[in-house]
N, C-alpha and C. Protein backbone atom coordinates (compact mmCIF):
# COMPACT_ATOMS: atom_id res chain seq x y z
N UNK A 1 0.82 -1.18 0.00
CA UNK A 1 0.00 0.00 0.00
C UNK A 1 0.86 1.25 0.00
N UNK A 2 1.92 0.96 0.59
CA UNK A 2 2.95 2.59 0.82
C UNK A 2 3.15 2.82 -0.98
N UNK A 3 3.97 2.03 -1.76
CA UNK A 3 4.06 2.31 -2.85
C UNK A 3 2.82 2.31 -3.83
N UNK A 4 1.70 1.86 -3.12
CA UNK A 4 0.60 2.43 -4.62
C UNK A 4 0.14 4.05 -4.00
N UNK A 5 0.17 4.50 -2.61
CA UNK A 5 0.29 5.63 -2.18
C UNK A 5 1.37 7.17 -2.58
N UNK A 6 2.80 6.52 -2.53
CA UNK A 6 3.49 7.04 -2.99
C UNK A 6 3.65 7.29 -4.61
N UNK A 7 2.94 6.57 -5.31
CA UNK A 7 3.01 6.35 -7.02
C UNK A 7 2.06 7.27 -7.38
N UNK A 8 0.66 7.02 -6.65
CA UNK A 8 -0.23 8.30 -6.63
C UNK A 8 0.14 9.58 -6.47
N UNK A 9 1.08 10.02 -4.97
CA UNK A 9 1.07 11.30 -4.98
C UNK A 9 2.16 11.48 -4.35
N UNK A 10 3.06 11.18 -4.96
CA UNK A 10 4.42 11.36 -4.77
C UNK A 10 4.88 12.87 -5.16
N UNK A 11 4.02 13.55 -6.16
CA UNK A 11 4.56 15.19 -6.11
C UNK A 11 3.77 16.36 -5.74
N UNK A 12 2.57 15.32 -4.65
CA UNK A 12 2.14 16.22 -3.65
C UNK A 12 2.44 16.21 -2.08
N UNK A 13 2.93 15.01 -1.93
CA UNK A 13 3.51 14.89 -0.24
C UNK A 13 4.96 15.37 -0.04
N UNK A 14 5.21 15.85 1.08
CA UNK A 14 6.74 16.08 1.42
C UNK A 14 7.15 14.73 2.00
N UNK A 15 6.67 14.29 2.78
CA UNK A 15 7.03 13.27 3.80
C UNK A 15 6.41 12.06 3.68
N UNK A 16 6.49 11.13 3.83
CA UNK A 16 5.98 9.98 4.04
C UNK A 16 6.70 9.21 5.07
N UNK A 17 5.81 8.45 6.32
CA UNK A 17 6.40 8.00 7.43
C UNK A 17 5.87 6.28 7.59
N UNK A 18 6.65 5.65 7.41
CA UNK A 18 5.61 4.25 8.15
C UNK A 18 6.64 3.49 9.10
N UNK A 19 5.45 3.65 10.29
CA UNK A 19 5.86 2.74 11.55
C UNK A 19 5.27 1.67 11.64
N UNK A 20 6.42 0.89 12.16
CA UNK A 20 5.61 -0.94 12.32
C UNK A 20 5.45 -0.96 13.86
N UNK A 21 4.29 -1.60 13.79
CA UNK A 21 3.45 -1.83 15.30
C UNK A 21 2.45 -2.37 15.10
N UNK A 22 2.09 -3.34 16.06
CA UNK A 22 1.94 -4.39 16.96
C UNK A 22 0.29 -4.82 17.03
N UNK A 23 0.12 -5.80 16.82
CA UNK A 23 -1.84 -5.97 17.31
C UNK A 23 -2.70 -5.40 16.05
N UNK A 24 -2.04 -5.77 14.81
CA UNK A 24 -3.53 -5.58 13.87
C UNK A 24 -3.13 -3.45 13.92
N UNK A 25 -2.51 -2.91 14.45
CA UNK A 25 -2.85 -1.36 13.73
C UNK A 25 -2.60 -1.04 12.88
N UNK A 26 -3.24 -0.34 12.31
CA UNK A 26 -2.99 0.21 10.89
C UNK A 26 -4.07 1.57 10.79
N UNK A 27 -3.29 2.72 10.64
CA UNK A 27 -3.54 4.13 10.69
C UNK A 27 -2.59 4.85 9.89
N UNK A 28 -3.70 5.47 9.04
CA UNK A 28 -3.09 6.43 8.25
C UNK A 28 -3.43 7.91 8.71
N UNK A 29 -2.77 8.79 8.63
CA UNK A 29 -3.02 10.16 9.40
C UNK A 29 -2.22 11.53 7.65
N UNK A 30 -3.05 12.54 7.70
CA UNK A 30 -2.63 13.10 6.90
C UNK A 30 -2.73 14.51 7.35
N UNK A 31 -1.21 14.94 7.55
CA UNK A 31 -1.37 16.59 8.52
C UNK A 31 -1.66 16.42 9.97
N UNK A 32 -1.77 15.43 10.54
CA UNK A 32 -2.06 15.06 11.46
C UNK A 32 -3.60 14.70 12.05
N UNK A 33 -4.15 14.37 10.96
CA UNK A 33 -5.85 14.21 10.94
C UNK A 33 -5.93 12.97 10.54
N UNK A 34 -6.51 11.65 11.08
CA UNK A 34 -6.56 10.22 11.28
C UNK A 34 -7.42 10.27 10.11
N UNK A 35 -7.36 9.80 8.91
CA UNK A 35 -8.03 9.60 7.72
C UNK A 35 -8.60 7.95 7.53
N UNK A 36 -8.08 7.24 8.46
CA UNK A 36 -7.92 5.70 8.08
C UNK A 36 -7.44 4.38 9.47
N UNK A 37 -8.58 4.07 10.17
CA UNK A 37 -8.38 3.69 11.51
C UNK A 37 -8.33 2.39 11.35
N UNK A 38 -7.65 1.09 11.04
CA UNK A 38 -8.45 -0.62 11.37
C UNK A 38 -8.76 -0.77 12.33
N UNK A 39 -8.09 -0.49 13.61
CA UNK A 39 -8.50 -0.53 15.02
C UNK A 39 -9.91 0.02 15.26
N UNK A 40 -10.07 1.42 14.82
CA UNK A 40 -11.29 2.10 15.01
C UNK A 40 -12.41 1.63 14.39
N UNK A 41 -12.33 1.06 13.14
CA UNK A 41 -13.22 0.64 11.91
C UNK A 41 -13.87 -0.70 12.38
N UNK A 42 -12.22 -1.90 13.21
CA UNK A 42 -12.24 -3.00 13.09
C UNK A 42 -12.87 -3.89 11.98
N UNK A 43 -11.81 -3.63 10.60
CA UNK A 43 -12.00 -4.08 9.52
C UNK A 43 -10.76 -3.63 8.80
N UNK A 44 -10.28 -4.12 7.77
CA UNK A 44 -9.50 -4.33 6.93
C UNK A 44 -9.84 -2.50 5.37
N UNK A 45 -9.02 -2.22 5.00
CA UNK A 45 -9.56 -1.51 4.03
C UNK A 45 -9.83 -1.84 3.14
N UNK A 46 -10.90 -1.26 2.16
CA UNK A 46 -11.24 -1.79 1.12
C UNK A 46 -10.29 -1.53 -0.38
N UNK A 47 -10.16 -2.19 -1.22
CA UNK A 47 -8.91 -2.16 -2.07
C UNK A 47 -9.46 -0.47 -2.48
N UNK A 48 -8.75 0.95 -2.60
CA UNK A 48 -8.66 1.79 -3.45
C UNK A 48 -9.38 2.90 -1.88
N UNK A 49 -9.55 2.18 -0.86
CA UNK A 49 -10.07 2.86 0.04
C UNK A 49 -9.51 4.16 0.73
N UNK A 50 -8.16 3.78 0.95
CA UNK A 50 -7.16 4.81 1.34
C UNK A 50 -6.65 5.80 0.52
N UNK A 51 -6.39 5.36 -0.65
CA UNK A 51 -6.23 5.96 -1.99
C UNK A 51 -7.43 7.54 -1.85
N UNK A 52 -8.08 6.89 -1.91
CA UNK A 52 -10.04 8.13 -1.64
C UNK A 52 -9.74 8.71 -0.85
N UNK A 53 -9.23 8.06 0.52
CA UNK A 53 -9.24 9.27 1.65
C UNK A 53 -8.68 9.98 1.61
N UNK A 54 -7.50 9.57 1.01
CA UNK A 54 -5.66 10.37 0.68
C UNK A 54 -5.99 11.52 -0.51
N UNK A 55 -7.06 11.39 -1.25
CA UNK A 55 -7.47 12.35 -2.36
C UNK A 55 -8.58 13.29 -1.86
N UNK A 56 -9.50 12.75 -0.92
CA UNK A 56 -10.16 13.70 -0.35
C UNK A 56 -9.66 14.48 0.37
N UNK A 57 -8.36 14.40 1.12
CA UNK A 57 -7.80 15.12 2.80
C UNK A 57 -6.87 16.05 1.58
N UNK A 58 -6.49 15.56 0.90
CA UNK A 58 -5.26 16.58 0.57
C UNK A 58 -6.02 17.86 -0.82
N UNK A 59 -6.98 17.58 -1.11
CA UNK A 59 -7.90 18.65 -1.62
C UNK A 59 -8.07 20.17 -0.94
């Protein structure tokens, strides 16, 4: 997912960060605004799901 993220919008982000941790988390945050929770959702994303959020937040 980092590289179909980064392939998308690689010449609109400065930064890109991924931490590995523990128990199923998986959170994406953009500017510091949680766009993408599994923990919170408790579910898996849907294929192109993050992609959407990552195009809606950075609008």
């Amino acid at each position: 997912m980092a590289e179909e993220l980064f392939s998308e919008f690689r010449h609109q982000i400065e930064e890109m960060r991924l931490i590995p941790s523990g128990g199923g988390v998986f959170e994406v945050e953009v500017d510091g605004q949680l766009i993408f929770s599994k923990k919170k959702l408790e579910r898996h994303a849907e294929e192109g799901e993050v992609v959407r959020l990552m195009k809606e937040a950075v609008q």
